[in-house]
C-alpha atoms as a PDB file:
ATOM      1  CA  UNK A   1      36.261 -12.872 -12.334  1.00  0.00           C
ATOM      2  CA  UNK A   2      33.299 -12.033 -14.480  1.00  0.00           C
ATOM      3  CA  UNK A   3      31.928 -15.075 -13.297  1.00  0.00           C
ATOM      4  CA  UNK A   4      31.741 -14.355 -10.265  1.00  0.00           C
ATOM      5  CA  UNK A   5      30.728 -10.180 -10.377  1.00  0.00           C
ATOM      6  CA  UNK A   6      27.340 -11.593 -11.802  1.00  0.00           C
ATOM      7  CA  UNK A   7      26.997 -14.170  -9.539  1.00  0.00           C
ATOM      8  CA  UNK A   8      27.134 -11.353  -6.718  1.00  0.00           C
ATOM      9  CA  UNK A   9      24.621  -9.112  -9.039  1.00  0.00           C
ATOM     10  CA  UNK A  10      22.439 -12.025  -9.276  1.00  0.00           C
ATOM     11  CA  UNK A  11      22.280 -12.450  -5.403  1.00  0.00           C
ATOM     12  CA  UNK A  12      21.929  -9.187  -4.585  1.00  0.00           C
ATOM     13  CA  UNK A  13      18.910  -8.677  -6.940  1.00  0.00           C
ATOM     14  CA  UNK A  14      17.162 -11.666  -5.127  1.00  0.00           C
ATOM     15  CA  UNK A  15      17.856 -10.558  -1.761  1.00  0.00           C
ATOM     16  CA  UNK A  16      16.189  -6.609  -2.755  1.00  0.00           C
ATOM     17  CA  UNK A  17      13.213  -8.086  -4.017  1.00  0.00           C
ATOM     18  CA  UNK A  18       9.794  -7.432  -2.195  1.00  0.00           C
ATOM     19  CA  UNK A  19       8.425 -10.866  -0.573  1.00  0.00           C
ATOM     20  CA  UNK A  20       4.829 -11.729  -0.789  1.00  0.00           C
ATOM     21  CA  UNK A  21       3.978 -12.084   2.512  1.00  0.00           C
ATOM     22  CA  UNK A  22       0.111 -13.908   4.006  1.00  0.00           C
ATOM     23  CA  UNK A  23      -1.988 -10.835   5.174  1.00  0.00           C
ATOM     24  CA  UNK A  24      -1.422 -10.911   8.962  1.00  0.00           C
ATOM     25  CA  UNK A  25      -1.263  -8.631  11.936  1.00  0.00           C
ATOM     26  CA  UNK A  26       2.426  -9.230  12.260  1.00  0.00           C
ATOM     27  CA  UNK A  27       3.224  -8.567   8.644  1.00  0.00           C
ATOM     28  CA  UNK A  28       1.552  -5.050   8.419  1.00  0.00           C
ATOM     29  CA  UNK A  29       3.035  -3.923  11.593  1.00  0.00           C
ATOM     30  CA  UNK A  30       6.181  -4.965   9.714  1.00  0.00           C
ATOM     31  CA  UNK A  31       5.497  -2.990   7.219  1.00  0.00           C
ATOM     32  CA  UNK A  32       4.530   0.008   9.197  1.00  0.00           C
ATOM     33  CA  UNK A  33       7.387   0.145  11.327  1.00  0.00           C
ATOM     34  CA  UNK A  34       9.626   0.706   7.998  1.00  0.00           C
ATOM     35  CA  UNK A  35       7.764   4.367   8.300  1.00  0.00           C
ATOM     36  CA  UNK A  36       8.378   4.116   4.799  1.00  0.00           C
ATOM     37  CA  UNK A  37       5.284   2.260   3.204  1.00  0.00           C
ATOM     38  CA  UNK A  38       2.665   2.280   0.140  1.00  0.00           C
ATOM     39  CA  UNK A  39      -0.909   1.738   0.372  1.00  0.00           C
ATOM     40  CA  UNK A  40      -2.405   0.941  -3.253  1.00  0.00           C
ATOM     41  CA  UNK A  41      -5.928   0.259  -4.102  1.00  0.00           C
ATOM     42  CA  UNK A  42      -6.501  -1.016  -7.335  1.00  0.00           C
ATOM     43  CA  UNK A  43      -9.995  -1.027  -8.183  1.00  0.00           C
ATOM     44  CA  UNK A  44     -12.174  -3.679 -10.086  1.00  0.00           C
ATOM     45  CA  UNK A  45     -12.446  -0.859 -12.913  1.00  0.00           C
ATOM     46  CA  UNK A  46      -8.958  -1.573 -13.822  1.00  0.00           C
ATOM     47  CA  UNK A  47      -8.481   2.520 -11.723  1.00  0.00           C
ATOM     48  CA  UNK A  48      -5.522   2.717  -9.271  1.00  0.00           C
ATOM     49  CA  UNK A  49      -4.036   5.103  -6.595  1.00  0.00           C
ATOM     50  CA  UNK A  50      -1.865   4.980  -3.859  1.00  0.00           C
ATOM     51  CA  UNK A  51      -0.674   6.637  -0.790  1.00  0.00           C
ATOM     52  CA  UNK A  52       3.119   6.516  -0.261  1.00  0.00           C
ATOM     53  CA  UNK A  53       4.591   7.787   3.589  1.00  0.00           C
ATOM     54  CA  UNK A  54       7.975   8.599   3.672  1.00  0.00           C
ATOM     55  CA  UNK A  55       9.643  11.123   6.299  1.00  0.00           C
ATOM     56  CA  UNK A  56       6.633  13.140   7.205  1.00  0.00           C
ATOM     57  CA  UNK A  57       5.194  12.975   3.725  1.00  0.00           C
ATOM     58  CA  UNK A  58       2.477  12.028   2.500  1.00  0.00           C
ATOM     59  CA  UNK A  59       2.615  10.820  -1.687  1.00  0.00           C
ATOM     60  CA  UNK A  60      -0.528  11.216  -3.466  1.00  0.00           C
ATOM     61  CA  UNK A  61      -0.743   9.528  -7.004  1.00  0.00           C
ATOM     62  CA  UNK A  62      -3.542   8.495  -9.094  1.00  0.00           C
ATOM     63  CA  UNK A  63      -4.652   9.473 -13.111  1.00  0.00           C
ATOM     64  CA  UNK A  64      -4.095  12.731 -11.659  1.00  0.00           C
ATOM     65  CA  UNK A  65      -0.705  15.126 -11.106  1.00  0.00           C
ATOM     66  CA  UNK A  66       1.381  13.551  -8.193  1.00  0.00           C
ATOM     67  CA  UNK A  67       0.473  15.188  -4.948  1.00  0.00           C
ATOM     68  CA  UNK A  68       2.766  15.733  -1.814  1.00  0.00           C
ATOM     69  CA  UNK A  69       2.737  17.228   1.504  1.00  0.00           C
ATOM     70  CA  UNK A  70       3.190  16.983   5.138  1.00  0.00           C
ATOM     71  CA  UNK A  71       1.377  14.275   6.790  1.00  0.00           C
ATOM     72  CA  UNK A  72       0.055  15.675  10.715  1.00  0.00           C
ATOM     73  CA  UNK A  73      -0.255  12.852  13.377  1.00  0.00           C
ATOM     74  CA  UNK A  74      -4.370  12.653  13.238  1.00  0.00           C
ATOM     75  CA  UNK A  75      -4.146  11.680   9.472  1.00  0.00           C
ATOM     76  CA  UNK A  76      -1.614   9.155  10.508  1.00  0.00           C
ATOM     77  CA  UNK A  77      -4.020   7.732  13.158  1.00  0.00           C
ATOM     78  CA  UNK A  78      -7.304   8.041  10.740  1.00  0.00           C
ATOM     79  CA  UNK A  79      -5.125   5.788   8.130  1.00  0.00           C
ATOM     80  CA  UNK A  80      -4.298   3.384  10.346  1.00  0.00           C
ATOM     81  CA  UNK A  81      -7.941   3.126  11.636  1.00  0.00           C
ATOM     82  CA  UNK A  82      -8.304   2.433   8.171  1.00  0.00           C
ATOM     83  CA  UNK A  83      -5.901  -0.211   7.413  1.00  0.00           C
ATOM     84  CA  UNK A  84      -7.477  -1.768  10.324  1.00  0.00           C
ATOM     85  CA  UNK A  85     -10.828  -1.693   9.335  1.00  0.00           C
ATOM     86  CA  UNK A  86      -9.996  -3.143   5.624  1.00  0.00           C
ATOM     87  CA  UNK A  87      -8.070  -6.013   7.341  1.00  0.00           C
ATOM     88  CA  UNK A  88     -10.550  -6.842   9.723  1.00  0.00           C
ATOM     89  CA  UNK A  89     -12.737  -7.164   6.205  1.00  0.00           C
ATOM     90  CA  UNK A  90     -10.588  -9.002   4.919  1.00  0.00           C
ATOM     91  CA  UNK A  91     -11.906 -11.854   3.206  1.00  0.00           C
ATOM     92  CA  UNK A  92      -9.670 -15.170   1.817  1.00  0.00           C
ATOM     93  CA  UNK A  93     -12.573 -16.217  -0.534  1.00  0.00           C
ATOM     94  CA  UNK A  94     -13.026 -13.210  -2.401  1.00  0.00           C
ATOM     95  CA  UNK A  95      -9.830 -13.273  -5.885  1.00  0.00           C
ATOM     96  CA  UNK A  96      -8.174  -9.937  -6.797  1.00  0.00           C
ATOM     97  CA  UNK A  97      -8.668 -10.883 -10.075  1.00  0.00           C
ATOM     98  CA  UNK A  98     -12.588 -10.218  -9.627  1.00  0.00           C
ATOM     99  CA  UNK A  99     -13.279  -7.193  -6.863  1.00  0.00           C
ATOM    100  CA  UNK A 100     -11.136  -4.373  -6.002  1.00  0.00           C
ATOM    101  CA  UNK A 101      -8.407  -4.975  -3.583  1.00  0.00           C
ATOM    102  CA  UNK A 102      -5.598  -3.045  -1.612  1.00  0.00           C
ATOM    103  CA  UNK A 103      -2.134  -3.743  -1.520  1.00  0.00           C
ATOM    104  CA  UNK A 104       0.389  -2.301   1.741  1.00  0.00           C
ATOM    105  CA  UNK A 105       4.229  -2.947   0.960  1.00  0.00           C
ATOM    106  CA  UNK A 106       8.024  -1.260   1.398  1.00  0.00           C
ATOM    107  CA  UNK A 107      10.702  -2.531   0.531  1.00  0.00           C
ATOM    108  CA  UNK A 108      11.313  -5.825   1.851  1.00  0.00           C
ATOM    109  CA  UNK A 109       7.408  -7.155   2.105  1.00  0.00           C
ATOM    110  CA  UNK A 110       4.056  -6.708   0.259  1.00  0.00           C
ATOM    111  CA  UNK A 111       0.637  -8.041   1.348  1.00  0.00           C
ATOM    112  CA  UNK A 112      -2.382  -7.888  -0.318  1.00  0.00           C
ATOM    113  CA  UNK A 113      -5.841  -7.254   1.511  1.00  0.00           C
ATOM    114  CA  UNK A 114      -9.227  -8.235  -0.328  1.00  0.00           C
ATOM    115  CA  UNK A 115     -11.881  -7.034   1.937  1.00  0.00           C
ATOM    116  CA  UNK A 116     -15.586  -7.606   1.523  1.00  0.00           C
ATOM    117  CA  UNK A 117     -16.259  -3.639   1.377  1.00  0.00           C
ATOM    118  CA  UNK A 118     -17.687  -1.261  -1.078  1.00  0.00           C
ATOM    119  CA  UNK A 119     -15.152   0.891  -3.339  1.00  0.00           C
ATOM    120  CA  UNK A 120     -16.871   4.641  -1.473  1.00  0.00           C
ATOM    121  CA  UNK A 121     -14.697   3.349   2.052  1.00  0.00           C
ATOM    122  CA  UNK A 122     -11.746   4.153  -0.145  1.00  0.00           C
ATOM    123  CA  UNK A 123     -12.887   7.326  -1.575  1.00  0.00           C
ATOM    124  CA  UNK A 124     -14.437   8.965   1.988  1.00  0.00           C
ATOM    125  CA  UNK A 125     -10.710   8.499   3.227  1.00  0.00           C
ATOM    126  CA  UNK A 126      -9.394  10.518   0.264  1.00  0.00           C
ATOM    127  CA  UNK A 127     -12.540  13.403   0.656  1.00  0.00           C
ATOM    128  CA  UNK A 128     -10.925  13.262   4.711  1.00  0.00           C
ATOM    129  CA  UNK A 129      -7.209  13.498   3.970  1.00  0.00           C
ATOM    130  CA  UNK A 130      -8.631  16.406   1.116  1.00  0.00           C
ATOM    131  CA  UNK A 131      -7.109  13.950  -1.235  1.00  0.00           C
ATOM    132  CA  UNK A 132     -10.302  13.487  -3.877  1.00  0.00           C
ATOM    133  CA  UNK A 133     -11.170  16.256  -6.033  1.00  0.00           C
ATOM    134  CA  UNK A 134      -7.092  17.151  -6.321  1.00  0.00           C
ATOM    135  CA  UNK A 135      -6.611  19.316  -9.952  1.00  0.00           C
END
């Protein structure tokens, strides 16, 4: 009987984890139909912050104090113009390991996107979404 409880555990441990998924159209619509996503950028610098949208919200986080509040429809379009534009940039040649990169997951699939921009695209999104000089 023991046997077999951690056999389930096991299973249903594997089946909850994120997949790695190849950075394609299909995949981030995927992930943006959960409504219930993360968008990380993890800068060269070792830095990191993220965006989390769940029900409404937008989730702030950084070396700073978590921030949350309501996300309005415009901001929802202007970061998915963005998410576009990064993926268009994406490049296969350029390694995480040596230039900033972003990654877009939920629960069931994660993608990373290395695109051949400079790290200011990242921080004029959070100066538009009044995210960057948060106290």
């Amino acid at each position: 009987m023991i046997q077999r409880t951690k056999i389930f555990l096991f299973v249903v441990f594997l089946a909850s984890c994120t997949r790695n998924v190849e950075t394609t159209t299909n995949n981030i619509n995927k992930i943006f139909d959960s409504k219930d996503f993360t968008f990380e950028f993890y800068r060269f610098n070792g830095g990191n912050q993220s965006l989390s949208f769940r029900n409404d919200y937008l989730v702030y986080k950084s070396d700073k104090p978590t921030y949350r509040r309501e996300i309005s429809y415009d901001e929802v379009l202007l970061i998915n113009a963005y998410i576009q534009k990064i993926f268009n940039a994406h490049s296969t040649t350029l390694d995480p390991e040596k230039t900033s990169f972003y990654v877009l997951k939920n629960t069931a699939y994660k993608l990373i996107i290395v695109p051949d921009l400079e790290d200011f695209y990242f921080d004029a999104l959070l100066k538009t979404l009044k995210l960057y000089d948060l106290k």
